[in-house]
N, C-alpha and C. Protein backbone atom coordinates (compact mmCIF):
# COMPACT_ATOMS: atom_id res chain seq x y z
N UNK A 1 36.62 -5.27 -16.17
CA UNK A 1 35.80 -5.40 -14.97
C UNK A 1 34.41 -5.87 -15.38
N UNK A 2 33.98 -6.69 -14.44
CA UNK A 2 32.40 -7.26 -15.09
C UNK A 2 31.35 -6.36 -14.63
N UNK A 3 30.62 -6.09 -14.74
CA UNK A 3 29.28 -5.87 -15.27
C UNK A 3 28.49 -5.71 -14.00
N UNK A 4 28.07 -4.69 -12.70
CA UNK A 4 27.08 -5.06 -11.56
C UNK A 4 26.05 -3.93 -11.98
N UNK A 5 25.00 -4.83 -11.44
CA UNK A 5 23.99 -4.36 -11.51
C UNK A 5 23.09 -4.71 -10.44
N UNK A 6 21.99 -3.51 -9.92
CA UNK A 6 20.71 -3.68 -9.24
C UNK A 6 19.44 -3.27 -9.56
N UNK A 7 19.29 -4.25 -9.96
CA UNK A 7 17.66 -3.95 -10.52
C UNK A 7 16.79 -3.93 -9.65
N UNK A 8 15.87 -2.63 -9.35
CA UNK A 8 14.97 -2.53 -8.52
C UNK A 8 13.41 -2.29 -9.06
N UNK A 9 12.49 -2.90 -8.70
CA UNK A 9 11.20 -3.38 -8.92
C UNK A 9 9.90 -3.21 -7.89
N UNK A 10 8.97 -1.97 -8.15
CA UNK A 10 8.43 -1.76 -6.85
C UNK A 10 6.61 -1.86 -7.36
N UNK A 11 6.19 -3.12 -6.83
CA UNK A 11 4.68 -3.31 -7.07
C UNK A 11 3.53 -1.83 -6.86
N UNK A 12 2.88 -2.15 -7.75
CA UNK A 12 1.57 -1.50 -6.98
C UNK A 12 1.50 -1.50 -5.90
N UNK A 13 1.32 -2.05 -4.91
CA UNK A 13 1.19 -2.61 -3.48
C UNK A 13 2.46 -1.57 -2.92
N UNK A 14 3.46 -1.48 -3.27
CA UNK A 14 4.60 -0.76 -2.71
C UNK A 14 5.72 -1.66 -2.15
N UNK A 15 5.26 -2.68 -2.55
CA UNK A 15 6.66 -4.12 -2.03
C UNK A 15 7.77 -3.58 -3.13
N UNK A 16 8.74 -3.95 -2.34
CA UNK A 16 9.97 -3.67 -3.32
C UNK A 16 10.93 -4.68 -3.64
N UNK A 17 11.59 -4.83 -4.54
CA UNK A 17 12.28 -6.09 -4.88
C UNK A 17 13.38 -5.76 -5.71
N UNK A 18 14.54 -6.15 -5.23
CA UNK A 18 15.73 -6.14 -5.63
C UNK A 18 16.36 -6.68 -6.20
N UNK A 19 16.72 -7.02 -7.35
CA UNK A 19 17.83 -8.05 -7.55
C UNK A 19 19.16 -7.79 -7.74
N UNK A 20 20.52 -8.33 -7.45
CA UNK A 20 21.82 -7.99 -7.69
C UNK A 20 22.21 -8.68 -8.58
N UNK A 21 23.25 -8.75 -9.85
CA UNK A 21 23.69 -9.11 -10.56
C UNK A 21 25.28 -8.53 -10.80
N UNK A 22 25.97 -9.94 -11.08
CA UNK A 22 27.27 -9.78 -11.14
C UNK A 22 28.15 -9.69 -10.34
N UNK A 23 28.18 -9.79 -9.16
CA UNK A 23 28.28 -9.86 -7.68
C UNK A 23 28.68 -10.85 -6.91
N UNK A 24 29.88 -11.66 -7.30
CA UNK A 24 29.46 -13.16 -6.49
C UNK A 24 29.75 -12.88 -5.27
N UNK A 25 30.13 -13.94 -4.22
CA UNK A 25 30.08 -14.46 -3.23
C UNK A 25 28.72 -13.44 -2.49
N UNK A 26 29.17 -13.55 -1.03
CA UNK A 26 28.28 -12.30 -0.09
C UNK A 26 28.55 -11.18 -0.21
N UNK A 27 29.21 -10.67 -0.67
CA UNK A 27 29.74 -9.09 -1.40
C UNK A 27 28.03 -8.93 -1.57
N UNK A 28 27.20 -9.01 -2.27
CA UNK A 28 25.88 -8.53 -2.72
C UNK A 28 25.24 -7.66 -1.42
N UNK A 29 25.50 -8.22 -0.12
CA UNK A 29 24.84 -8.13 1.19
C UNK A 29 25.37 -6.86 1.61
N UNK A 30 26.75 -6.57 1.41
CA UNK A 30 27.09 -5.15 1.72
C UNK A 30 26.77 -4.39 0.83
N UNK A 31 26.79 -4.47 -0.52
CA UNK A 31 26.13 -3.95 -1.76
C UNK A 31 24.98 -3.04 -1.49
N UNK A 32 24.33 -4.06 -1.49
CA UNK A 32 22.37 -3.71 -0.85
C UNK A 32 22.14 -2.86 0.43
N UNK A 33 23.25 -3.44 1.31
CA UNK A 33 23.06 -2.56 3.05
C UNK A 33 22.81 -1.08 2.95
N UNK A 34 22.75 -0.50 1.62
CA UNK A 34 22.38 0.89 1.97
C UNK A 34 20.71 1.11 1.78
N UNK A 35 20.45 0.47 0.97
CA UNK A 35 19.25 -0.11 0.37
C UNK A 35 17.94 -0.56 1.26
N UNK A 36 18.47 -1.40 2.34
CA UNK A 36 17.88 -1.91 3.24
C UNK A 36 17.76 -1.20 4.31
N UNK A 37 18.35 -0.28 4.67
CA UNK A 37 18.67 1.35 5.36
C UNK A 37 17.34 2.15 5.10
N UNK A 38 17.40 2.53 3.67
CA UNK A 38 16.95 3.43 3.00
C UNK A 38 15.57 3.35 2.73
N UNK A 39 14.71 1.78 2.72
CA UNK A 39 13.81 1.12 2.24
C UNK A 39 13.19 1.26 3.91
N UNK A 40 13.66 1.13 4.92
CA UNK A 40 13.41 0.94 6.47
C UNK A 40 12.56 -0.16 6.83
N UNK A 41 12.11 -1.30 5.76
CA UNK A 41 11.08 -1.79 6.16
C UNK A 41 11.51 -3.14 6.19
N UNK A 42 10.26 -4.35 6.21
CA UNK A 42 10.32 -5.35 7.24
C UNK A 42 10.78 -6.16 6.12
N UNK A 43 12.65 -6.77 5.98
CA UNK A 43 12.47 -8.48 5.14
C UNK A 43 11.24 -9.21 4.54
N UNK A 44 11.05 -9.26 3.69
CA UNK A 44 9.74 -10.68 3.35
C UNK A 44 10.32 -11.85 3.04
N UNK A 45 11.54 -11.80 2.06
CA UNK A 45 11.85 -12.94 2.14
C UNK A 45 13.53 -12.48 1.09
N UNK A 46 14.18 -13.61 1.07
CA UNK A 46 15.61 -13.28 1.15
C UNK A 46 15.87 -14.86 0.13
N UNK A 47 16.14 -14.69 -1.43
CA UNK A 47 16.55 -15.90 -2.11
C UNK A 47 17.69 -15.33 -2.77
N UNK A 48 18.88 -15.82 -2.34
CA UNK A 48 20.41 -16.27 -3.40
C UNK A 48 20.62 -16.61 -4.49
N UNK A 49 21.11 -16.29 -5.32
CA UNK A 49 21.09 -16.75 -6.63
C UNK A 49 22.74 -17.89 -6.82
N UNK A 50 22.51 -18.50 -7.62
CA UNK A 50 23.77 -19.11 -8.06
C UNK A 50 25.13 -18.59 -7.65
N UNK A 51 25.01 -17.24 -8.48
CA UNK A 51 26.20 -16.27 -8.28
C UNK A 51 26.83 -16.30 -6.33
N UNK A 52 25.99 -15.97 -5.89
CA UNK A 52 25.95 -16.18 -4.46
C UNK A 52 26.77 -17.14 -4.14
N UNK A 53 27.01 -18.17 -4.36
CA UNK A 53 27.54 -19.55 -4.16
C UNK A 53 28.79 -19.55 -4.76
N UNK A 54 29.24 -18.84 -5.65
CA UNK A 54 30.14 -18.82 -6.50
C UNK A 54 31.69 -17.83 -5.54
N UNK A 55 32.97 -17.75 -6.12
CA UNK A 55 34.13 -17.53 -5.41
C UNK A 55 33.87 -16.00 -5.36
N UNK A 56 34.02 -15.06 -4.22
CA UNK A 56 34.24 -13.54 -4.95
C UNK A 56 32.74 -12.93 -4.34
N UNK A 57 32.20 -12.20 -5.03
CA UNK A 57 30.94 -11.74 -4.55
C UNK A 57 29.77 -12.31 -4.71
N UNK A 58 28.73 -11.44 -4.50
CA UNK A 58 27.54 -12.32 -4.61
C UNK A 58 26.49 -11.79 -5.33
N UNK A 59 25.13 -12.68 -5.18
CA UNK A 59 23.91 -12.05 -6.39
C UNK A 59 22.86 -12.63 -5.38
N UNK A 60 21.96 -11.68 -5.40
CA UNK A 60 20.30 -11.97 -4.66
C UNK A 60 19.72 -11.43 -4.94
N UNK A 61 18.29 -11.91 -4.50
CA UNK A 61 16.82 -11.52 -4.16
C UNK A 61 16.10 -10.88 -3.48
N UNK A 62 16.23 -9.43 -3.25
CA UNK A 62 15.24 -9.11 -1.79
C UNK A 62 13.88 -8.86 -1.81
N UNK A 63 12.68 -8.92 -1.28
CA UNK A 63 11.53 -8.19 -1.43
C UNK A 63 11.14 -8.06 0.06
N UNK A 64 10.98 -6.37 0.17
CA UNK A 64 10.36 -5.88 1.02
C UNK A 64 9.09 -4.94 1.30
N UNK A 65 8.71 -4.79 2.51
CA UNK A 65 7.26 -4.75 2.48
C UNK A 65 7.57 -3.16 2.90
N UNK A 66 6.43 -2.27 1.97
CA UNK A 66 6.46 -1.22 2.42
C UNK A 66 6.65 -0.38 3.98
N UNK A 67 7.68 0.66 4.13
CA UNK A 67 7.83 1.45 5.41
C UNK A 67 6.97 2.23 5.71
N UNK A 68 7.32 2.30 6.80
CA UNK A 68 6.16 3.35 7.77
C UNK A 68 5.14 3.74 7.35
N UNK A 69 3.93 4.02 7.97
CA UNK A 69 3.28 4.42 7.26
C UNK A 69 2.29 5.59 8.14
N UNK A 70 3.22 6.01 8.86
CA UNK A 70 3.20 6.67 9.81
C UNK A 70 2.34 8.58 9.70
């Protein structure tokens, strides 16, 4: 079995950034959906990686902007 991974990366600022690895097709998107749940906050921006494109699951990019701040 290959190899998944999510590397998560959270600035000073409190932006958070995700990456998936090993993952092709859109498989990555349900992957992450707990993530994006959990994080509650607003998309910044959304880049695909190769893997993504590829047969099977997928691999991406997320960074999001800190939640509530309520």
């Amino acid at each position: 079995m290959r190899k998944q991974d999510i590397e998560i990366t959270i600035s000073p600022s409190g932006e958070v950034e995700f990456t998936v690895k090993g993952i092709k097709g859109s498989s990555c998107l349900d992957a992450t959906k707990f993530l994006e749940e959990a994080l509650g906050g607003e998309v910044v921006e959304q880049e695909r990686t190769s893997e993504y494109y590829e047969e099977g699951q997928s691999s991406y990019v997320s960074s999001y902007a800190g939640g509530d701040d309520d």
